[in-house]
N, C-alpha and C. Protein backbone atom coordinates (compact mmCIF):
# COMPACT_ATOMS: atom_id res chain seq x y z
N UNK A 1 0.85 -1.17 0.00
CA UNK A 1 0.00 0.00 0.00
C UNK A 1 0.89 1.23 0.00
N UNK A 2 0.48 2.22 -0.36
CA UNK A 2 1.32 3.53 -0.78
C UNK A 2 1.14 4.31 0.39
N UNK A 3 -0.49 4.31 0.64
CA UNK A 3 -0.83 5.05 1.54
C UNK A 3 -1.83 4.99 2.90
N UNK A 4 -0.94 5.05 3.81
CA UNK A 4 -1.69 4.77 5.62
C UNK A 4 -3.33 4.78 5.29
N UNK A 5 -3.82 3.79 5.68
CA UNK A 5 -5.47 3.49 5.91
C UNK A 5 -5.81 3.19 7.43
N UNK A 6 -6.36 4.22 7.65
CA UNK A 6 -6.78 4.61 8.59
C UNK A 6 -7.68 3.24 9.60
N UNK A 7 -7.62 2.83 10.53
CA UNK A 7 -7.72 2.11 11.58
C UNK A 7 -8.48 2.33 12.68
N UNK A 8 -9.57 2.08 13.49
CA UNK A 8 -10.29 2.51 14.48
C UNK A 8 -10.78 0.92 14.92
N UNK A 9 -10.24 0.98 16.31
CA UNK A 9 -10.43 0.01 17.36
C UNK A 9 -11.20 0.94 18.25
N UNK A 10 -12.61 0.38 18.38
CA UNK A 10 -13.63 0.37 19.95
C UNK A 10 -13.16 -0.20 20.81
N UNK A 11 -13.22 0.09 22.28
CA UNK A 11 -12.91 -0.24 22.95
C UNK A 11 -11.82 -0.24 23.63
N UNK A 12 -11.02 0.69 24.27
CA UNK A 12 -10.00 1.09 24.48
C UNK A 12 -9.08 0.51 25.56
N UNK A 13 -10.03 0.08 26.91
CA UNK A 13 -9.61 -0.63 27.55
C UNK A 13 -9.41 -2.33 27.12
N UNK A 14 -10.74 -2.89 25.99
CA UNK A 14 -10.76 -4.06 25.68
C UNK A 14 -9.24 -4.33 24.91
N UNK A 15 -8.97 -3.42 23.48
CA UNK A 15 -7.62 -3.47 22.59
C UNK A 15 -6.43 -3.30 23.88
N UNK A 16 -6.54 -2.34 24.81
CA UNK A 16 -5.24 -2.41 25.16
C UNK A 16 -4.81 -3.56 26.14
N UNK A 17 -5.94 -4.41 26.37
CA UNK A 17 -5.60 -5.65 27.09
C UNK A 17 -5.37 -7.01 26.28
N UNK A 18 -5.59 -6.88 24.93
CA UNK A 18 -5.79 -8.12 24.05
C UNK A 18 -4.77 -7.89 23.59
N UNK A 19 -4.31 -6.96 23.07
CA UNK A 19 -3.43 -6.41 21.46
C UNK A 19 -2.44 -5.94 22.42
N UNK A 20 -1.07 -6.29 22.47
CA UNK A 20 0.21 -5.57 23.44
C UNK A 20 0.52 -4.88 22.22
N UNK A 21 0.75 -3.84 21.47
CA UNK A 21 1.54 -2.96 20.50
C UNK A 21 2.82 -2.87 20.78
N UNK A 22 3.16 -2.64 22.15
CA UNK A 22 4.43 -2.23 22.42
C UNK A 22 5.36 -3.57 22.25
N UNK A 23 4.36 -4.63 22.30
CA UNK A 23 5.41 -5.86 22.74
C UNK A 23 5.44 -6.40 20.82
N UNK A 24 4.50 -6.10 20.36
CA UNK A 24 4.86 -6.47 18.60
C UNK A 24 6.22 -5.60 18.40
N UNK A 25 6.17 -4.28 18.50
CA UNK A 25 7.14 -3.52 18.26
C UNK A 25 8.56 -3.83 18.44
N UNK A 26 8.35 -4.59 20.06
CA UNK A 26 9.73 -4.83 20.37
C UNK A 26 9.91 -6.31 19.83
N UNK A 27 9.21 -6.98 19.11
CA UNK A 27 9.77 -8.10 18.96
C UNK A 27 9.58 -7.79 17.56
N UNK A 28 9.45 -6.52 16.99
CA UNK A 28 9.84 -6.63 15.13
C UNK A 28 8.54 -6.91 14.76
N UNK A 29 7.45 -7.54 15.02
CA UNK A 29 6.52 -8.04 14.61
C UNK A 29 5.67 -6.58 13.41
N UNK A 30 5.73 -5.96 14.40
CA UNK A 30 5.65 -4.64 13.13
C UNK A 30 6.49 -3.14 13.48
N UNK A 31 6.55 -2.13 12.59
CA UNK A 31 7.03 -1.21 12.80
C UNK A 31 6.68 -0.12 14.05
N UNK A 32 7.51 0.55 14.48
CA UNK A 32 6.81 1.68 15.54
C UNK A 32 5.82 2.37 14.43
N UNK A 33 6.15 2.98 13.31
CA UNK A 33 5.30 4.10 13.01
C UNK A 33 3.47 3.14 12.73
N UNK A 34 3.72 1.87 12.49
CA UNK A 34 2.19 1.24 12.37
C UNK A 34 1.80 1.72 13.48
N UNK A 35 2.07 1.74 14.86
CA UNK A 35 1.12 1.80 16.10
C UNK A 35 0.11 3.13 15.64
N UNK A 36 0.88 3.92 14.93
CA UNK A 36 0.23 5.33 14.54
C UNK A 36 -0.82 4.99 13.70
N UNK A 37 -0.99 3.81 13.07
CA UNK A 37 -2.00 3.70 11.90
C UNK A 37 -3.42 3.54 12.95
N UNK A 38 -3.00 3.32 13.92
CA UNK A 38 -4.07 2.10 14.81
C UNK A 38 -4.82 3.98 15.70
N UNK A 39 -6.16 3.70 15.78
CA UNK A 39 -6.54 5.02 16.62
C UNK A 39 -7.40 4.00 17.61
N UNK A 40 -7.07 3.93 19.04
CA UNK A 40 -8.18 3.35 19.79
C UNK A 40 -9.35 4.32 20.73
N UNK A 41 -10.44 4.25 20.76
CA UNK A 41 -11.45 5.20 21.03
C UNK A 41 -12.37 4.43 21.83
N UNK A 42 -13.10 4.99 23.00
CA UNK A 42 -14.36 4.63 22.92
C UNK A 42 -15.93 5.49 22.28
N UNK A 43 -15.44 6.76 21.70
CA UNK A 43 -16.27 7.45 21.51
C UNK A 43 -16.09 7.68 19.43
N UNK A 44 -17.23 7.64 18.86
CA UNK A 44 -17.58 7.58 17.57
C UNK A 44 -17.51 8.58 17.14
N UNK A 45 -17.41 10.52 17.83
CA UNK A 45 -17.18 11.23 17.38
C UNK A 45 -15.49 11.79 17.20
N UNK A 46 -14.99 10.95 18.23
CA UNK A 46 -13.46 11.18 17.71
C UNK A 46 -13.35 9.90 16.93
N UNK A 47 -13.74 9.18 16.80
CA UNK A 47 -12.96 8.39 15.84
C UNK A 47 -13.28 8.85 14.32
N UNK A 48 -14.57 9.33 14.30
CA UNK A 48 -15.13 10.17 12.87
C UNK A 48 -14.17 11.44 12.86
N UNK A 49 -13.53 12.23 13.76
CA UNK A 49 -13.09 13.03 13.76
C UNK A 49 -11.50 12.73 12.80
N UNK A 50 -11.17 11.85 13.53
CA UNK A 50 -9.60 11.43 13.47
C UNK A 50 -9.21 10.66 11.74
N UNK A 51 -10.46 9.91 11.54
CA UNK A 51 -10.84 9.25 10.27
C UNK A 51 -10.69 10.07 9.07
N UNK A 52 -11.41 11.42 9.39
CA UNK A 52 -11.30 13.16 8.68
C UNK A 52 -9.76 13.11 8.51
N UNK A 53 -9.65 13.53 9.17
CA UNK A 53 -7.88 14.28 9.64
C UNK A 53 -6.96 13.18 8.54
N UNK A 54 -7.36 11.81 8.71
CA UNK A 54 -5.64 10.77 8.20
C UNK A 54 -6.29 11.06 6.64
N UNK A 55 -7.68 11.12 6.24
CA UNK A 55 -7.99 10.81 4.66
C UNK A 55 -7.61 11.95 4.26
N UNK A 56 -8.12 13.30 4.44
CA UNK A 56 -7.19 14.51 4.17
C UNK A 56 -6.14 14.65 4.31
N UNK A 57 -5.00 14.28 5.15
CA UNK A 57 -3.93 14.34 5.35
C UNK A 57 -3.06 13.39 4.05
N UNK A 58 -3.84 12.21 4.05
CA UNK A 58 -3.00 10.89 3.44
C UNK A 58 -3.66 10.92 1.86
N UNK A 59 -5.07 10.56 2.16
CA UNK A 59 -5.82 10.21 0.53
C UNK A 59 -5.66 11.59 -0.10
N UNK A 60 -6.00 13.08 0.39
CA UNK A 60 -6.20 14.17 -0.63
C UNK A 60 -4.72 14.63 -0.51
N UNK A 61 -3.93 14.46 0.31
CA UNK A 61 -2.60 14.95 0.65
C UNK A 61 -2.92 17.06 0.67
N UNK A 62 -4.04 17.09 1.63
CA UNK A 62 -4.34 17.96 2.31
C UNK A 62 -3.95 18.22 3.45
N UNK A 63 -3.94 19.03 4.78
CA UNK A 63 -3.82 19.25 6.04
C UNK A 63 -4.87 18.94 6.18
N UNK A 64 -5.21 17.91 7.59
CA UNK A 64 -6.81 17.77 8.06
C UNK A 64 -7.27 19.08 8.46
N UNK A 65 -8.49 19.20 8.91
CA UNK A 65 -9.15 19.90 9.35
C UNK A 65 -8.82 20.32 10.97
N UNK A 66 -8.53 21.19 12.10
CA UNK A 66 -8.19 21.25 13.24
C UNK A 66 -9.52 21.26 14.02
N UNK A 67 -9.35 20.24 14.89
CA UNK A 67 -11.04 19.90 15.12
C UNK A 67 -10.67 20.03 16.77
């Protein structure tokens, strides 16, 4: 892929107890900058918010919107 696609995990306490990021990272499993792809939320208006921001930023290669 060319370009970051945007990611939204519900549940913030649920992902950060299932999914260790830090521990993929340190074992190579994926890059530091992926953790950035990943947005965890429990609320639907930041994640609509944040969703804005990476497609402007990445798909139109715009500045998001400052929300």
């Amino acid at each position: 892929m060319n370009k970051p696609m945007p990611i939204v995990l519900f549940g913030t306490a649920y992902w950060r107890e299932v999914v260790d990021f830090d521990a993929l990272v340190r074992h190579g499993t994926i890059d530091a900058r992926d953790v950035d792809l990943v947005y965890r939320t429990d609320s639907v208006d930041e994640a609509y918010d944040w969703v804005i921001r990476q497609l402007a930023e990445h798909a139109l290669g715009q500045p998001g919107p400052m929300l």
